[in-house]
PDB file of N, CA and C in Angstrom:
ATOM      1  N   UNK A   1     104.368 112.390 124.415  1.00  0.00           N
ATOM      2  CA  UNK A   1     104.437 113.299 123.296  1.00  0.00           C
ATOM      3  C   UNK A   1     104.998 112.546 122.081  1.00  0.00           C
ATOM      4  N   UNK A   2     104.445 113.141 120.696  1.00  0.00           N
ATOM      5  CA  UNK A   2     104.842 111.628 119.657  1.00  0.00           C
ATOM      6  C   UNK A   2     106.318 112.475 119.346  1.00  0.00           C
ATOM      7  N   UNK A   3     107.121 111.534 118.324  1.00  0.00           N
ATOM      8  CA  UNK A   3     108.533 111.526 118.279  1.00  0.00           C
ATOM      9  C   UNK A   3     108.565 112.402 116.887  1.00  0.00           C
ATOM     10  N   UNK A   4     109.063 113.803 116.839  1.00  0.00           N
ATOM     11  CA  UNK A   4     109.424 114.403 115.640  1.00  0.00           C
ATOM     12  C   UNK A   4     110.052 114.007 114.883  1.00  0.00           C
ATOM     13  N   UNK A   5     110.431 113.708 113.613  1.00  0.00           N
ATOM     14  CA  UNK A   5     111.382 113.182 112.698  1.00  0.00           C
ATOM     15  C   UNK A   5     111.138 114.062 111.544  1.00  0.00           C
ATOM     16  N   UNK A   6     112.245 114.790 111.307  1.00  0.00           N
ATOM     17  CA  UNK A   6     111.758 115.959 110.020  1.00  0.00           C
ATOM     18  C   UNK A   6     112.569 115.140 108.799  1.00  0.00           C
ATOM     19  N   UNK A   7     112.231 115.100 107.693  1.00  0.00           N
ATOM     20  CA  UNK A   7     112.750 114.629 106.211  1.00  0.00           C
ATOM     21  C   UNK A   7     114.449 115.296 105.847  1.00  0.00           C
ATOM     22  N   UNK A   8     115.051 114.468 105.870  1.00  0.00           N
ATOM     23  CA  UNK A   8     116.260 115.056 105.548  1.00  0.00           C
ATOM     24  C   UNK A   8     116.184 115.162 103.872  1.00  0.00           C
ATOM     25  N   UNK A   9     115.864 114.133 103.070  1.00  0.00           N
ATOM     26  CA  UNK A   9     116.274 114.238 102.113  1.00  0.00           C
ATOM     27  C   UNK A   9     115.316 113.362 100.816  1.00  0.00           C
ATOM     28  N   UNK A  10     114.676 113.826  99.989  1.00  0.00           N
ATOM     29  CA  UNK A  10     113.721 112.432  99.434  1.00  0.00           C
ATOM     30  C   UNK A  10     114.121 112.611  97.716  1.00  0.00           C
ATOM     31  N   UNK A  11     114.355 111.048  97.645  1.00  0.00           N
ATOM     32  CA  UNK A  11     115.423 110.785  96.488  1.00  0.00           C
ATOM     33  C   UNK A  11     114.070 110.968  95.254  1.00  0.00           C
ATOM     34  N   UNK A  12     114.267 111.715  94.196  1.00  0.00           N
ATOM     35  CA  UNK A  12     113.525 111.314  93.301  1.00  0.00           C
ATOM     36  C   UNK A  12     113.983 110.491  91.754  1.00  0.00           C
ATOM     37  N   UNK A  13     113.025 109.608  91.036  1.00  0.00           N
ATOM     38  CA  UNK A  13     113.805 109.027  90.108  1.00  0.00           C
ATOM     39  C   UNK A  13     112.612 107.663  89.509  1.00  0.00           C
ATOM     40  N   UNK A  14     112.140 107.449  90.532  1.00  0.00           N
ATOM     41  CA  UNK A  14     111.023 106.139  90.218  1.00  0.00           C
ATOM     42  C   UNK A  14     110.121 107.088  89.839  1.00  0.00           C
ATOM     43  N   UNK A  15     109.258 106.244  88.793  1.00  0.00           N
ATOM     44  CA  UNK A  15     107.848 106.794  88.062  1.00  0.00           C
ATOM     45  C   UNK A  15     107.079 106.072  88.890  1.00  0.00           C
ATOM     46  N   UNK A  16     106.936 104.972  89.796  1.00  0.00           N
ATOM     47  CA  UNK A  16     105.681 104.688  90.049  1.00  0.00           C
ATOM     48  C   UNK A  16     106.028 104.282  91.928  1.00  0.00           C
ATOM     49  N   UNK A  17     105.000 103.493  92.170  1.00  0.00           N
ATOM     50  CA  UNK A  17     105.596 103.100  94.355  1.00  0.00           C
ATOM     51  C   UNK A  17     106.977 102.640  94.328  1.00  0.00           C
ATOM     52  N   UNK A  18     107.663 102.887  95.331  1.00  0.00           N
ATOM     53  CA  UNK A  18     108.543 102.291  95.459  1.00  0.00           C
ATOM     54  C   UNK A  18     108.642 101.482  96.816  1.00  0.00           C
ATOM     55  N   UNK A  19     108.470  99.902  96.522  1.00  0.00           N
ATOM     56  CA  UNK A  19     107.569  99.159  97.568  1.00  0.00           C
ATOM     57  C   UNK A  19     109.166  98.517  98.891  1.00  0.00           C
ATOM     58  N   UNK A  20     110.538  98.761  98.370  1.00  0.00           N
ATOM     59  CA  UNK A  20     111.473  98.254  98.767  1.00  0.00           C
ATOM     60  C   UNK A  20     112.969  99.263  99.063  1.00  0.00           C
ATOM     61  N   UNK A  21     113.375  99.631 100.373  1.00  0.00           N
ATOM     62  CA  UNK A  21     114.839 100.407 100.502  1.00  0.00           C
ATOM     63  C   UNK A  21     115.666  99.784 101.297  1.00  0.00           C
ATOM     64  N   UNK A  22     117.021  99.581 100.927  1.00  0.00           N
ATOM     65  CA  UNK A  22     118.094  99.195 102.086  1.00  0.00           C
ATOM     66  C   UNK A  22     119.199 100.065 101.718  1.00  0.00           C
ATOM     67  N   UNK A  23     120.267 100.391 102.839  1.00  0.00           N
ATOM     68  CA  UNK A  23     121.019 101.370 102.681  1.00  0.00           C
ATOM     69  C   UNK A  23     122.196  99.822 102.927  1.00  0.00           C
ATOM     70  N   UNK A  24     123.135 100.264 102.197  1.00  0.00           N
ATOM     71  CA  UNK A  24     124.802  99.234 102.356  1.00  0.00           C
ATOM     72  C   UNK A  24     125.317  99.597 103.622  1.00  0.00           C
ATOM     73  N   UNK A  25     126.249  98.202 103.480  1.00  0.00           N
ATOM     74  CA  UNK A  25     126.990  98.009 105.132  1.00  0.00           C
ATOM     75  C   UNK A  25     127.636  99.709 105.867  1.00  0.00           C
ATOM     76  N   UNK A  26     127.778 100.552 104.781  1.00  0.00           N
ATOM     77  CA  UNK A  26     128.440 101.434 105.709  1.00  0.00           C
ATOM     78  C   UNK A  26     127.757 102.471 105.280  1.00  0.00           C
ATOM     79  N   UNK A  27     126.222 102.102 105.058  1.00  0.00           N
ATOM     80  CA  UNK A  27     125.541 103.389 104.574  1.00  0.00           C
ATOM     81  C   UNK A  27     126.183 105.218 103.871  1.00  0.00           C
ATOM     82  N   UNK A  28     126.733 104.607 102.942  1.00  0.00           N
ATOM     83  CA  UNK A  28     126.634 105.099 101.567  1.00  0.00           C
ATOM     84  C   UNK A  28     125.996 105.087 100.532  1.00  0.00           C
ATOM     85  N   UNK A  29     125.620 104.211 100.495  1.00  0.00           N
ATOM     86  CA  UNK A  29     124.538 103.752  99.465  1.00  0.00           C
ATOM     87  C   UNK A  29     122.533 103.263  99.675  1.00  0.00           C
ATOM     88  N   UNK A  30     122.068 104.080  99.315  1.00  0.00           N
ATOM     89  CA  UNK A  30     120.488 102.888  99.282  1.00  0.00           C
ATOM     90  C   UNK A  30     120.140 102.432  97.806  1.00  0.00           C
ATOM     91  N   UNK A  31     119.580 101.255  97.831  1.00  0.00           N
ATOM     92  CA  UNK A  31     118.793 100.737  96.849  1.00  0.00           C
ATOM     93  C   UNK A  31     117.696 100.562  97.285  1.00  0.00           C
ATOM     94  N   UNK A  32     116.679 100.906  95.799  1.00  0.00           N
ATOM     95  CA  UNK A  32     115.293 100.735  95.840  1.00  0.00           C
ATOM     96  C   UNK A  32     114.624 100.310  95.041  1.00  0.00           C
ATOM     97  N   UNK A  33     113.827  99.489  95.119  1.00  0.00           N
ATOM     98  CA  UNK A  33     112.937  98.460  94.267  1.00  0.00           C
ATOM     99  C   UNK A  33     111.630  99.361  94.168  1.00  0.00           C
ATOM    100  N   UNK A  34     110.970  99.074  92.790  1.00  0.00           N
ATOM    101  CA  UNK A  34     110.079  99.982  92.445  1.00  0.00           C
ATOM    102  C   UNK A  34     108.616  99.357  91.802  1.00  0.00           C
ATOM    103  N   UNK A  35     108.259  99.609  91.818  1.00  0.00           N
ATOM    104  CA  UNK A  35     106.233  99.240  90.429  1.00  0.00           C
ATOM    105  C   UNK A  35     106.861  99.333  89.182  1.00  0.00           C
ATOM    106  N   UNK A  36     108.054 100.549  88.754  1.00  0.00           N
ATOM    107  CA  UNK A  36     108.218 100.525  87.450  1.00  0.00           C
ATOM    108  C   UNK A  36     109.028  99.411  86.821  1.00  0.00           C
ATOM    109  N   UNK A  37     109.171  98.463  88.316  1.00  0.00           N
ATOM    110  CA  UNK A  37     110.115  97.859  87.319  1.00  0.00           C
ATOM    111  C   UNK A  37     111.986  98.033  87.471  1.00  0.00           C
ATOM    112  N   UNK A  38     112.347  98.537  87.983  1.00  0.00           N
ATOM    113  CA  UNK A  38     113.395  99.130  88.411  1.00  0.00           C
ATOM    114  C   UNK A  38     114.552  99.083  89.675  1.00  0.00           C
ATOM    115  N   UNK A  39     115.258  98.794  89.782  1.00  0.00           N
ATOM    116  CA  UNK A  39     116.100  98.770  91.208  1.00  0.00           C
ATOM    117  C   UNK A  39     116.601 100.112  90.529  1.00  0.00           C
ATOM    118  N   UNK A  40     116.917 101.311  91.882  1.00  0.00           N
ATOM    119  CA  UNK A  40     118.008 102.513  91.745  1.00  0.00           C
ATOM    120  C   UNK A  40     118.887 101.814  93.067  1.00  0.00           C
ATOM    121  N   UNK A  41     120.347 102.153  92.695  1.00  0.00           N
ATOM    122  CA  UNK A  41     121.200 102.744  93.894  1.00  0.00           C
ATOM    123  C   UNK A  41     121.644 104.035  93.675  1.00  0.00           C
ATOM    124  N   UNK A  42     121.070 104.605  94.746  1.00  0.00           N
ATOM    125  CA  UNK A  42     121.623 105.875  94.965  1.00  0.00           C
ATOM    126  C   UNK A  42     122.674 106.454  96.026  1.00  0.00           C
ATOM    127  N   UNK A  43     123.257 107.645  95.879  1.00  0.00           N
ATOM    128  CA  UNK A  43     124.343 107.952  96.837  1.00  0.00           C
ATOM    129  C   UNK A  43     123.375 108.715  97.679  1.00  0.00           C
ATOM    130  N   UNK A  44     123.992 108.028  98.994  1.00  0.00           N
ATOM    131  CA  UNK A  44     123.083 109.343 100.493  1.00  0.00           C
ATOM    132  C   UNK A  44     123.839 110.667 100.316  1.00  0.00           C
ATOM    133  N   UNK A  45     125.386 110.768 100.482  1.00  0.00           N
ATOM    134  CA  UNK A  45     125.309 111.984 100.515  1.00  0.00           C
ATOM    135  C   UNK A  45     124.933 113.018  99.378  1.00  0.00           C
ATOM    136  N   UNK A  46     125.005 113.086  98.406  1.00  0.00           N
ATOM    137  CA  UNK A  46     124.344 113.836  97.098  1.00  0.00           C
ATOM    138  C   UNK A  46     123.077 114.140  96.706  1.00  0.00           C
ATOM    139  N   UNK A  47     122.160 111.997  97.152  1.00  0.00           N
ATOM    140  CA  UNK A  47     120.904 112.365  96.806  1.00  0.00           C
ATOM    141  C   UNK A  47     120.523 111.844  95.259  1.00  0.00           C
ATOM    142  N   UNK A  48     121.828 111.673  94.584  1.00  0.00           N
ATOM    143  CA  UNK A  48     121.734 111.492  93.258  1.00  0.00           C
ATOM    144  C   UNK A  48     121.644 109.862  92.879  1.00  0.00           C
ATOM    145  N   UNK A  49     121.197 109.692  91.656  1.00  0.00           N
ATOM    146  CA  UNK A  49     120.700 107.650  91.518  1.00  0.00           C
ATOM    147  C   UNK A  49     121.960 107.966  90.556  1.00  0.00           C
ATOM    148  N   UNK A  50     122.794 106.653  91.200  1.00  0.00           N
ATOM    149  CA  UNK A  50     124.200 106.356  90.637  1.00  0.00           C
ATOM    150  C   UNK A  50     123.652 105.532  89.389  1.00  0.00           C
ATOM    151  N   UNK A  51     122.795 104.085  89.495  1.00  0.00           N
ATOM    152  CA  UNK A  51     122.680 103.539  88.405  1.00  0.00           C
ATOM    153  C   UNK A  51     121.483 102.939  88.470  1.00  0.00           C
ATOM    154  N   UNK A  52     120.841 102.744  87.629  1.00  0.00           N
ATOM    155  CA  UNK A  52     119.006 102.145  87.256  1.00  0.00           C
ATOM    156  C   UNK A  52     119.736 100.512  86.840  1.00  0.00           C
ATOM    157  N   UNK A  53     119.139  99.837  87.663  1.00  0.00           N
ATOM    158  CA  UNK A  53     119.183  98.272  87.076  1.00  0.00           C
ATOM    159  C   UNK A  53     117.667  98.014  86.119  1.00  0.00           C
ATOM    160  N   UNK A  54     118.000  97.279  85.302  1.00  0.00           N
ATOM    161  CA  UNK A  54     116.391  96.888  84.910  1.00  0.00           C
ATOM    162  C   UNK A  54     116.977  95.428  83.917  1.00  0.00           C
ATOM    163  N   UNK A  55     115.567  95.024  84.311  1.00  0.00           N
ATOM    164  CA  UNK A  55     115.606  93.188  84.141  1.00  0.00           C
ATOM    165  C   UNK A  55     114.173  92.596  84.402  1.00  0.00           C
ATOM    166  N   UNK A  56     113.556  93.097  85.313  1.00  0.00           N
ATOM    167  CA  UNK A  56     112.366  92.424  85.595  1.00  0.00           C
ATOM    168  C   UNK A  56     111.770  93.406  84.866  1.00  0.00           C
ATOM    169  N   UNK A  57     110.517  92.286  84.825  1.00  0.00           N
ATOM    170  CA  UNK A  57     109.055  92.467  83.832  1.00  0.00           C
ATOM    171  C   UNK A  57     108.098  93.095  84.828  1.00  0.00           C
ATOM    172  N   UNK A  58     108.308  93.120  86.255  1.00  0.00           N
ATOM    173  CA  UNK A  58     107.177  93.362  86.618  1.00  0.00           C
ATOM    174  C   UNK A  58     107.395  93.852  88.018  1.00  0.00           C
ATOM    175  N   UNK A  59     106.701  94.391  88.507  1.00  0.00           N
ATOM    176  CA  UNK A  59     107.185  95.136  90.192  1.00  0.00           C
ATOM    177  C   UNK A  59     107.658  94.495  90.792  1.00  0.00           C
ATOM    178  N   UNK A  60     109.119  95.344  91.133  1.00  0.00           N
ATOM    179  CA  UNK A  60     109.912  95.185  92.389  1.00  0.00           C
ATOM    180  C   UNK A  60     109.736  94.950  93.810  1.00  0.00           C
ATOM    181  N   UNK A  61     109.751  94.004  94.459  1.00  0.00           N
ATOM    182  CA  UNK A  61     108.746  94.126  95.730  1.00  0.00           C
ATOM    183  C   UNK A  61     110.190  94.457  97.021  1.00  0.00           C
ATOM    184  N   UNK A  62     111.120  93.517  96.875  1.00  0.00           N
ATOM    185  CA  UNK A  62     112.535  93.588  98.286  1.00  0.00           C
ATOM    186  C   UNK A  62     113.434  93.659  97.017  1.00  0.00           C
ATOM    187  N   UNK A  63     114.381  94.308  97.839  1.00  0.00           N
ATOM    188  CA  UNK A  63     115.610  94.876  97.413  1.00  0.00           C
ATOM    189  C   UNK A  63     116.658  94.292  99.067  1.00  0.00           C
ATOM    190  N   UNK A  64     117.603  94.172  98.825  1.00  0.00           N
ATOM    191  CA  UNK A  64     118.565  94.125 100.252  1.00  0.00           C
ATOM    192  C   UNK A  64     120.709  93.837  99.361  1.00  0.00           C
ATOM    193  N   UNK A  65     121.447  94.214 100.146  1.00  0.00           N
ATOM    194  CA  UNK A  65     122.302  93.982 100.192  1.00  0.00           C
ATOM    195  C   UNK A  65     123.258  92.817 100.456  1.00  0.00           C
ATOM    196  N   UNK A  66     124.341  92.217 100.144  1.00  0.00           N
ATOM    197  CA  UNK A  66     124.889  90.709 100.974  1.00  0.00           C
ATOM    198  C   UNK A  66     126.020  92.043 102.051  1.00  0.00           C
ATOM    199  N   UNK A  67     125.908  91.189 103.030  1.00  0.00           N
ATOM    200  CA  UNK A  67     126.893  91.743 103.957  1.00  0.00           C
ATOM    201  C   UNK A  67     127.754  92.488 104.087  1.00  0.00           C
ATOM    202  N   UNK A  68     128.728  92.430 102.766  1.00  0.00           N
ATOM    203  CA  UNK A  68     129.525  93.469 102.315  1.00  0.00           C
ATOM    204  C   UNK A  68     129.805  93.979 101.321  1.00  0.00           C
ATOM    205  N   UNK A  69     128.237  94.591 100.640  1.00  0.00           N
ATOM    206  CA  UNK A  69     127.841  95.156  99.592  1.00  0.00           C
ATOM    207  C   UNK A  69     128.459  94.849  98.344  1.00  0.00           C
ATOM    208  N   UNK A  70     128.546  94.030  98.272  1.00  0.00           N
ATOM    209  CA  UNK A  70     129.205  93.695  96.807  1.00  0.00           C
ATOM    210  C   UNK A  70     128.204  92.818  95.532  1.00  0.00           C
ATOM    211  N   UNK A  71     127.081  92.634  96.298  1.00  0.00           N
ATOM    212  CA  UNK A  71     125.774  92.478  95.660  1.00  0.00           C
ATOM    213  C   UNK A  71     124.593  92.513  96.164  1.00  0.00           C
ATOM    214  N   UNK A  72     123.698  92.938  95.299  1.00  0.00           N
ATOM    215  CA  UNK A  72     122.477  92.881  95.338  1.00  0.00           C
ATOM    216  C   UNK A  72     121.494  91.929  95.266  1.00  0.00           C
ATOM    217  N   UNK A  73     120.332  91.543  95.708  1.00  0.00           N
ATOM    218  CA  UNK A  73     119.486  90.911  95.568  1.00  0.00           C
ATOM    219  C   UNK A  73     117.784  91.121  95.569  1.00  0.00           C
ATOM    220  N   UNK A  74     116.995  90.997  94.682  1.00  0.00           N
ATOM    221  CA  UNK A  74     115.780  91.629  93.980  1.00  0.00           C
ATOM    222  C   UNK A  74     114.842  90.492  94.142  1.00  0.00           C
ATOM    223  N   UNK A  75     113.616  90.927  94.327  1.00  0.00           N
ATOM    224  CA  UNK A  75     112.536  89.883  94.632  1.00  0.00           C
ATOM    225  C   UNK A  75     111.563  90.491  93.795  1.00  0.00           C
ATOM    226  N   UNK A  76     110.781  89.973  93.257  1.00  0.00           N
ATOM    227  CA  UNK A  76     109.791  90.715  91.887  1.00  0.00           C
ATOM    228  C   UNK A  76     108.577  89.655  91.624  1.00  0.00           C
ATOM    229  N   UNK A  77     107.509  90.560  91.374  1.00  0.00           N
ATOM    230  CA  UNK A  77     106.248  89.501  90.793  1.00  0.00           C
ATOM    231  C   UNK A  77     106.325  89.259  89.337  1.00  0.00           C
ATOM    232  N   UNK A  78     107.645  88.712  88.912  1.00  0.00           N
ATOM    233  CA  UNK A  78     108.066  87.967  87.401  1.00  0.00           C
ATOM    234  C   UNK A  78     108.547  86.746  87.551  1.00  0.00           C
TER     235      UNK A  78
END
């Protein structure tokens, strides 16, 4: 029988795919890399985008965390 998984929660905030998500070491946090151009981190429990990074010219492809969230790191076709 296949495995149910119902949607807890779906963050909105990107205008276009969002091709990249990682949640921080103690999952509080996800970041997401986007088409528009964009990294969000957002808070899990709220749901709400704490802050929009922007810098790249061109879609966001990986997004990930260092070990103990104290930075980010972005991979992009720029």
């Amino acid at each position: 029988m296949p495995l149910k998984i119902d949607c807890i929660s779906t963050l909105k905030g990107h205008s276009r795919y969002v091709n990249s998500v990682a949640y921080n070491h103690d999952s509080t946090n996800i970041v997401s890399g986007s088409d528009d151009n964009s990294i969000k981190i957002w808070d899990v429990k709220s749901g709400t985008c704490i802050s929009t990074l922007k810098g790249h010219s061109n879609d966001v492809y990986s997004v990930a965390y260092n070990h103990d969230s104290t930075n980010i790191v972005s991979g992009s076709d720029d």
